[in-house]
N, C-alpha and C. Protein backbone atom coordinates (compact mmCIF):
# COMPACT_ATOMS: atom_id res chain seq x y z
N UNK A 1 3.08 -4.95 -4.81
CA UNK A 1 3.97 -4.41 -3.78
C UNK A 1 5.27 -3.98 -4.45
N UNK A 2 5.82 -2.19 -4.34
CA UNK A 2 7.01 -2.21 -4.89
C UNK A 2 8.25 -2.84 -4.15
N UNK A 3 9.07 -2.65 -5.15
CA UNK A 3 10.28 -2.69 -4.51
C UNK A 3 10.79 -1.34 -4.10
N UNK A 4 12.02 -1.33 -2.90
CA UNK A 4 11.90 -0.19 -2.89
C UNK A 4 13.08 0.67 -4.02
N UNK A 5 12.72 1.74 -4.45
CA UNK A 5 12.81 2.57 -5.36
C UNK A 5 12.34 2.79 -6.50
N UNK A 6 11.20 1.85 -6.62
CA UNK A 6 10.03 1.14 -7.63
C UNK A 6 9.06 2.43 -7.79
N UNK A 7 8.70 2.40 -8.73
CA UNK A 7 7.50 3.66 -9.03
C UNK A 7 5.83 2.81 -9.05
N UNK A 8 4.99 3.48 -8.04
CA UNK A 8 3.49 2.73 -7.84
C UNK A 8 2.53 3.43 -8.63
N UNK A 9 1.53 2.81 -9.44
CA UNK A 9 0.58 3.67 -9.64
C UNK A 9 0.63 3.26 -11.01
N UNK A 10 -0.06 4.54 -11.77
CA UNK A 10 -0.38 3.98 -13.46
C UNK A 10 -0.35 5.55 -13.59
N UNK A 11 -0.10 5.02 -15.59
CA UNK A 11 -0.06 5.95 -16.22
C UNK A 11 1.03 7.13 -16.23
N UNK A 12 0.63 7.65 -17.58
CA UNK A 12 1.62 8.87 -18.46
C UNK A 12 1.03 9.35 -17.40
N UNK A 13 2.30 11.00 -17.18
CA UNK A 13 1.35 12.12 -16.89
C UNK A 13 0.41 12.26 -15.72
N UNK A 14 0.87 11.51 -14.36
CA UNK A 14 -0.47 11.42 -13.83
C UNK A 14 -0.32 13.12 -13.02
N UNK A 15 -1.67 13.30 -12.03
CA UNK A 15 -1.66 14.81 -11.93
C UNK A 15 -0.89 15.02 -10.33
N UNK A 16 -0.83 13.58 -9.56
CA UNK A 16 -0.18 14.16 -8.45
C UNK A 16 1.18 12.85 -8.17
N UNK A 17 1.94 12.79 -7.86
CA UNK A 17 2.65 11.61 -7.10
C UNK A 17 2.82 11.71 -6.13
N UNK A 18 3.26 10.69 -5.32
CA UNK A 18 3.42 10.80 -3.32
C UNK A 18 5.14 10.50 -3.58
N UNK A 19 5.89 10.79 -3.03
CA UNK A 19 7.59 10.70 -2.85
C UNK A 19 7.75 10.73 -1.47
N UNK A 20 8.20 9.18 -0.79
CA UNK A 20 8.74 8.98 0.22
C UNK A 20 10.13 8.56 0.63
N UNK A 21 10.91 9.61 1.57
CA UNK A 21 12.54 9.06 1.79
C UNK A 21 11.93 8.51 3.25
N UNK A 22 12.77 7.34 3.34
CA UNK A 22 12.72 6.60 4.18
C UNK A 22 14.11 6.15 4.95
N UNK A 23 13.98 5.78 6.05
CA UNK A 23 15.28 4.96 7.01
C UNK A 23 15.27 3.73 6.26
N UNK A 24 16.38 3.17 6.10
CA UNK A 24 17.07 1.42 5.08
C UNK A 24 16.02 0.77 6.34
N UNK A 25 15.66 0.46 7.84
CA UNK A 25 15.43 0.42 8.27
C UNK A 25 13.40 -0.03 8.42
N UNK A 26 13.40 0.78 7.02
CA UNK A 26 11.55 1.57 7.22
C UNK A 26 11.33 0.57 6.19
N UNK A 27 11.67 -0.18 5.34
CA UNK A 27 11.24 -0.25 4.21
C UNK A 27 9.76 -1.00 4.04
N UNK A 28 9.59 -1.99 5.42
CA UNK A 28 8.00 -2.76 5.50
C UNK A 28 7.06 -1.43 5.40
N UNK A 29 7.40 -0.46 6.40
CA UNK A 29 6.35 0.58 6.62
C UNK A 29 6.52 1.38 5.24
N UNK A 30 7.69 1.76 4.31
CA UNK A 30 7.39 2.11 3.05
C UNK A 30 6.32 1.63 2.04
N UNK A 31 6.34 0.37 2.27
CA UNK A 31 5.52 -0.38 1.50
C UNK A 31 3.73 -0.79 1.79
N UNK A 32 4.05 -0.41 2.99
CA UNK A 32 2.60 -0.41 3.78
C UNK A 32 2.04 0.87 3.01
N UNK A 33 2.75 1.86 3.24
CA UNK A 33 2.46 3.36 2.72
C UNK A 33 1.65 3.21 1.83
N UNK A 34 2.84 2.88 0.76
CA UNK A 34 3.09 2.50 -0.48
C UNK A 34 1.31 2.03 -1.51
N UNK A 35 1.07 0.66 -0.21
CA UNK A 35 -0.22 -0.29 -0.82
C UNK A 35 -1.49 0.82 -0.39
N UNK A 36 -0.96 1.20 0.69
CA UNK A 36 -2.38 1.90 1.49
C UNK A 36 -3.19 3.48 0.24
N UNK A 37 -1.81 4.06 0.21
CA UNK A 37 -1.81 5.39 -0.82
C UNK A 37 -2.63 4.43 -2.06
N UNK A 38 -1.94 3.49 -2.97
CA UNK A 38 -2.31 2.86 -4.15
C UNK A 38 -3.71 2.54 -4.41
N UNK A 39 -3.87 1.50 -2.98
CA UNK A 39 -5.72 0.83 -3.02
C UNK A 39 -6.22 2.62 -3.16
N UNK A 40 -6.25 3.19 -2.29
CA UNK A 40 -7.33 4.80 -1.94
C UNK A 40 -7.15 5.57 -3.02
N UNK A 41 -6.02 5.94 -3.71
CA UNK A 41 -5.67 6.57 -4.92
C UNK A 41 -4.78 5.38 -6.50
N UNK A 42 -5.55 5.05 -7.15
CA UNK A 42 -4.90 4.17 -7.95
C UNK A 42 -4.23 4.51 -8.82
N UNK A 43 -4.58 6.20 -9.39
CA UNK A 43 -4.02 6.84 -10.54
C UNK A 43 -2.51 7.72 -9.92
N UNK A 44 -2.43 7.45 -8.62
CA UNK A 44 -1.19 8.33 -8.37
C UNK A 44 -0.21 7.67 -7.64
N UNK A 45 0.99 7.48 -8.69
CA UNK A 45 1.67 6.71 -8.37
C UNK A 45 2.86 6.90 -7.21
N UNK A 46 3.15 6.28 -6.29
CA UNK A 46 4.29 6.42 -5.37
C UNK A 46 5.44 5.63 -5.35
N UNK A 47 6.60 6.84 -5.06
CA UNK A 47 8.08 6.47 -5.39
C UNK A 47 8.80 6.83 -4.17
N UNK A 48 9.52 5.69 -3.84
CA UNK A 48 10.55 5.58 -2.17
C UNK A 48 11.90 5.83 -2.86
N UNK A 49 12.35 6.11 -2.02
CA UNK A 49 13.74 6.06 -1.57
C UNK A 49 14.19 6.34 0.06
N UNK A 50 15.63 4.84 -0.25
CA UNK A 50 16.29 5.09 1.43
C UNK A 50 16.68 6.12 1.31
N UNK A 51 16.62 6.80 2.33
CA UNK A 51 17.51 8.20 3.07
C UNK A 51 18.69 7.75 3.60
N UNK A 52 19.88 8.61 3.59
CA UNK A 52 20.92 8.29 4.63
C UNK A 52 21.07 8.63 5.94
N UNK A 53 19.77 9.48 6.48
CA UNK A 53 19.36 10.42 7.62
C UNK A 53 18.61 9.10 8.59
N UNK A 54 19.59 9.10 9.91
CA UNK A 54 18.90 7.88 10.51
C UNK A 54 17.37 8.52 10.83
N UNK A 55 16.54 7.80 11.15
CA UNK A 55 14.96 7.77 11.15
C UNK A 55 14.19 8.63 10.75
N UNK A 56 14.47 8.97 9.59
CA UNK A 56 13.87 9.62 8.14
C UNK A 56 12.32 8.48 7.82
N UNK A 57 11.51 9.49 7.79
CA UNK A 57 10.45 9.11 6.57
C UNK A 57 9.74 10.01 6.64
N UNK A 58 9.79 10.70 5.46
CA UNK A 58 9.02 12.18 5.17
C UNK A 58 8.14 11.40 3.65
N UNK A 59 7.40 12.27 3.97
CA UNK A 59 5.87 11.65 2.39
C UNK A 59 5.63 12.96 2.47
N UNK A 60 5.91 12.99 0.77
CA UNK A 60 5.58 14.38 0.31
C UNK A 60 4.78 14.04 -0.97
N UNK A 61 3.99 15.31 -1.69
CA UNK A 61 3.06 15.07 -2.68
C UNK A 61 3.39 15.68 -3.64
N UNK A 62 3.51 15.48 -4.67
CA UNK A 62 3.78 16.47 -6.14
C UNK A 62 2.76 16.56 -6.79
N UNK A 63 2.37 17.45 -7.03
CA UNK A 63 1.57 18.09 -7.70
C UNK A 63 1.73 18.45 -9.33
N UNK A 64 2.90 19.02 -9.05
CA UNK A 64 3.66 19.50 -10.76
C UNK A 64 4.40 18.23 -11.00
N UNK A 65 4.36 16.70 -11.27
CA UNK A 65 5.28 15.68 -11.69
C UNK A 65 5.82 16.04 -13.27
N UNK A 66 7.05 15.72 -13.57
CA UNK A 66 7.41 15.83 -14.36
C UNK A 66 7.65 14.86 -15.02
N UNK A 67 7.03 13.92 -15.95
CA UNK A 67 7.06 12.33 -16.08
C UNK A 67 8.58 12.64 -16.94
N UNK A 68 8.79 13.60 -17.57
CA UNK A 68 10.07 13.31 -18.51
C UNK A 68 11.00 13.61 -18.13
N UNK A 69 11.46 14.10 -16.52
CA UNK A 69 12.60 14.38 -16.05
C UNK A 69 13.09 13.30 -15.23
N UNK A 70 11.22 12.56 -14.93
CA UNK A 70 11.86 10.99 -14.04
C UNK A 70 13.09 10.46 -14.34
N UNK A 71 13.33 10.04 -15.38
CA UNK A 71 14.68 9.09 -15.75
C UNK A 71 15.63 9.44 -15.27
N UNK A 72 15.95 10.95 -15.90
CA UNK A 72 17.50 11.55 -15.60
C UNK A 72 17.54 12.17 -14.01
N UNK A 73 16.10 12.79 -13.14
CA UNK A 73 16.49 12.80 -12.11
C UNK A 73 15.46 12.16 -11.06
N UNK A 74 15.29 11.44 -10.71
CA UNK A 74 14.08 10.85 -9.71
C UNK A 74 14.08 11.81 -8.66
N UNK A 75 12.93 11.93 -7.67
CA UNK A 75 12.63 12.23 -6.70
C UNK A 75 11.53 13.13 -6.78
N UNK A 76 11.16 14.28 -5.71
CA UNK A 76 10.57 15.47 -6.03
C UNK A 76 10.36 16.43 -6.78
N UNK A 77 9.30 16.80 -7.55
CA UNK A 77 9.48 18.13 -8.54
C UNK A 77 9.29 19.04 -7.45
N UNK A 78 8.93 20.13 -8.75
CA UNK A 78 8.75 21.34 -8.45
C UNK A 78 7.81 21.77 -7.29
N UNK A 79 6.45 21.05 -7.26
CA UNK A 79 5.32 21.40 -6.45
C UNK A 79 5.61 20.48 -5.30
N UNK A 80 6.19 19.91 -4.75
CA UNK A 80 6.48 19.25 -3.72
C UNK A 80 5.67 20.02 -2.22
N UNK A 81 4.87 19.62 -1.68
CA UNK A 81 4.48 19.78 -0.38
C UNK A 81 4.87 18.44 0.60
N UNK A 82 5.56 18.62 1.51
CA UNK A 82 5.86 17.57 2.95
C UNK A 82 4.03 17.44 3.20
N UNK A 83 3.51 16.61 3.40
CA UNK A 83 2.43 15.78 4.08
C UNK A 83 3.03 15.23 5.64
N UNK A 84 4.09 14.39 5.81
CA UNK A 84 4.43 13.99 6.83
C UNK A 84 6.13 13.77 7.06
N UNK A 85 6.77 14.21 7.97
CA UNK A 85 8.05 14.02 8.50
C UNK A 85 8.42 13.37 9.91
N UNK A 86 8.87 12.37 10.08
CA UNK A 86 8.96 11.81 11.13
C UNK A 86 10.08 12.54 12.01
N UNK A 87 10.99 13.25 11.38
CA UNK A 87 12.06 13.90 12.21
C UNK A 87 11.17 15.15 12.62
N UNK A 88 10.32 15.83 12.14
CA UNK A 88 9.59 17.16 12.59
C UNK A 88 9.03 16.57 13.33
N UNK A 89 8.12 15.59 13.18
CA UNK A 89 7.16 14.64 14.51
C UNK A 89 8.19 14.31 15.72
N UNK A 90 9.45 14.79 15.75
CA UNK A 90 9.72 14.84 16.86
C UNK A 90 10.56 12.71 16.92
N UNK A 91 10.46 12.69 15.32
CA UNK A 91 10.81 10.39 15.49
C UNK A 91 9.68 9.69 15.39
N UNK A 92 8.35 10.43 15.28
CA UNK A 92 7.40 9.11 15.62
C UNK A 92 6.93 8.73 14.36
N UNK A 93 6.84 7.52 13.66
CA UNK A 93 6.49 7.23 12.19
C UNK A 93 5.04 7.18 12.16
N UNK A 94 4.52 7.18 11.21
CA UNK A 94 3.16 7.03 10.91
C UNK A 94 2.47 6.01 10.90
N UNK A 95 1.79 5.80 10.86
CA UNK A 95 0.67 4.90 10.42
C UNK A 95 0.15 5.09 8.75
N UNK A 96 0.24 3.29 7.85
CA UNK A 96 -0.45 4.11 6.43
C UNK A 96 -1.80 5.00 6.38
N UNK A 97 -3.00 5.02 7.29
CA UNK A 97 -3.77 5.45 7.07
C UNK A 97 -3.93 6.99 7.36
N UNK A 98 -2.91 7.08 8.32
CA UNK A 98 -2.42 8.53 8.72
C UNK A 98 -1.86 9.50 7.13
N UNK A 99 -1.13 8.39 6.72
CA UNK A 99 -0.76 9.36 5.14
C UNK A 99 -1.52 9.53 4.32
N UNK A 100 -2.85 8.37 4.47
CA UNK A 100 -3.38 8.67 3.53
C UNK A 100 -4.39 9.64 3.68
N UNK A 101 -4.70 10.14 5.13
CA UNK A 101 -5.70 11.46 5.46
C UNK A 101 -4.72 12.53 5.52
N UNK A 102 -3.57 12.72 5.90
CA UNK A 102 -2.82 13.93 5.31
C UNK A 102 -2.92 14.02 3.88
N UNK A 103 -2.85 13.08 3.22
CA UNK A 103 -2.52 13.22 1.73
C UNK A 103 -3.82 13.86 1.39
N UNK A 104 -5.18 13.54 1.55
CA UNK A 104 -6.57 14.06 1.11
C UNK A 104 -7.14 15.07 1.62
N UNK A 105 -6.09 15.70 3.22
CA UNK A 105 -6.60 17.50 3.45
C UNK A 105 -5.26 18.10 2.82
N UNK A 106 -4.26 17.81 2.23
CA UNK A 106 -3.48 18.38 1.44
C UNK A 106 -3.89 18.63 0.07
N UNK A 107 -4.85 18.21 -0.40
CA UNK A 107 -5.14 17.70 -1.55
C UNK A 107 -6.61 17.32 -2.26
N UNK A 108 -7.62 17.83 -1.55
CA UNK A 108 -8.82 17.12 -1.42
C UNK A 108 -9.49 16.83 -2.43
N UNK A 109 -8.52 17.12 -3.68
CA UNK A 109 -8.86 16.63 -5.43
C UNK A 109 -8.23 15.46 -5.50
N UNK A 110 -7.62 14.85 -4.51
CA UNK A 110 -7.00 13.62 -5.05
C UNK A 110 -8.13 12.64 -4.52
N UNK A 111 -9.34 12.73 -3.81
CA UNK A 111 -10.37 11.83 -3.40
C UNK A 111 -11.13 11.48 -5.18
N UNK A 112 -10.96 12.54 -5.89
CA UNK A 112 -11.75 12.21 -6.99
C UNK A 112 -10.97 11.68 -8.22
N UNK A 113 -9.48 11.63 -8.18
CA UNK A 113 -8.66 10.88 -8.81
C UNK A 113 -9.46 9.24 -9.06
């Protein structure tokens, strides 16, 4: 279980990551995310951060990760697609299993990860 702002998953180089901003608020359901994404995809690791936006939690997917820019800047690269936004949903948060079937019709190469 991370902590939050903790990086999930394994490995150099992996080919996709999940990046979730979250409400200070969210952080059980970050972590729910968090385990749910990990067990279904093990090679792609996921990274939270609180938002300062009250009831924020958007899960987005990278595609293009940049393992050597992690340090100096965390968050989203380049290929970033939104999977889920709770402020576009109008406030309503997800469910982990909900991210994790957005994440696999966004993506349907990450089932074979």
């Amino acid at each position: 279980t991370p902590s939050p702002g903790q990086t999930r998953g394994g490995g150099a180089g992996p080919p996709a990551r999940v990046w979730v901003e979250y409400d200070a608020g969210e952080v059980d359901r970050f972590i729910a995310v968090a385990d749910a994404v990990e067990e279904r995809f093990p090679s792609v690791p996921v990274e939270g951060d609180e938002s300062a936006t009250r009831g924020a939690f958007e899960v987005s997917l990278d595609t293009d990760p940049e393992p050597e820019a992690e340090a100096s800047a965390p968050g989203p690269g380049e290929g970033r697609a939104v999977v889920f936004s709770a402020l576009g949903a109008g406030g309503r948060l997800p469910e982990a299993e909900e991210v994790v079937e957005a994440l696999l019709a966004a993506a349907p190469g990450l089932a074979e990860e």
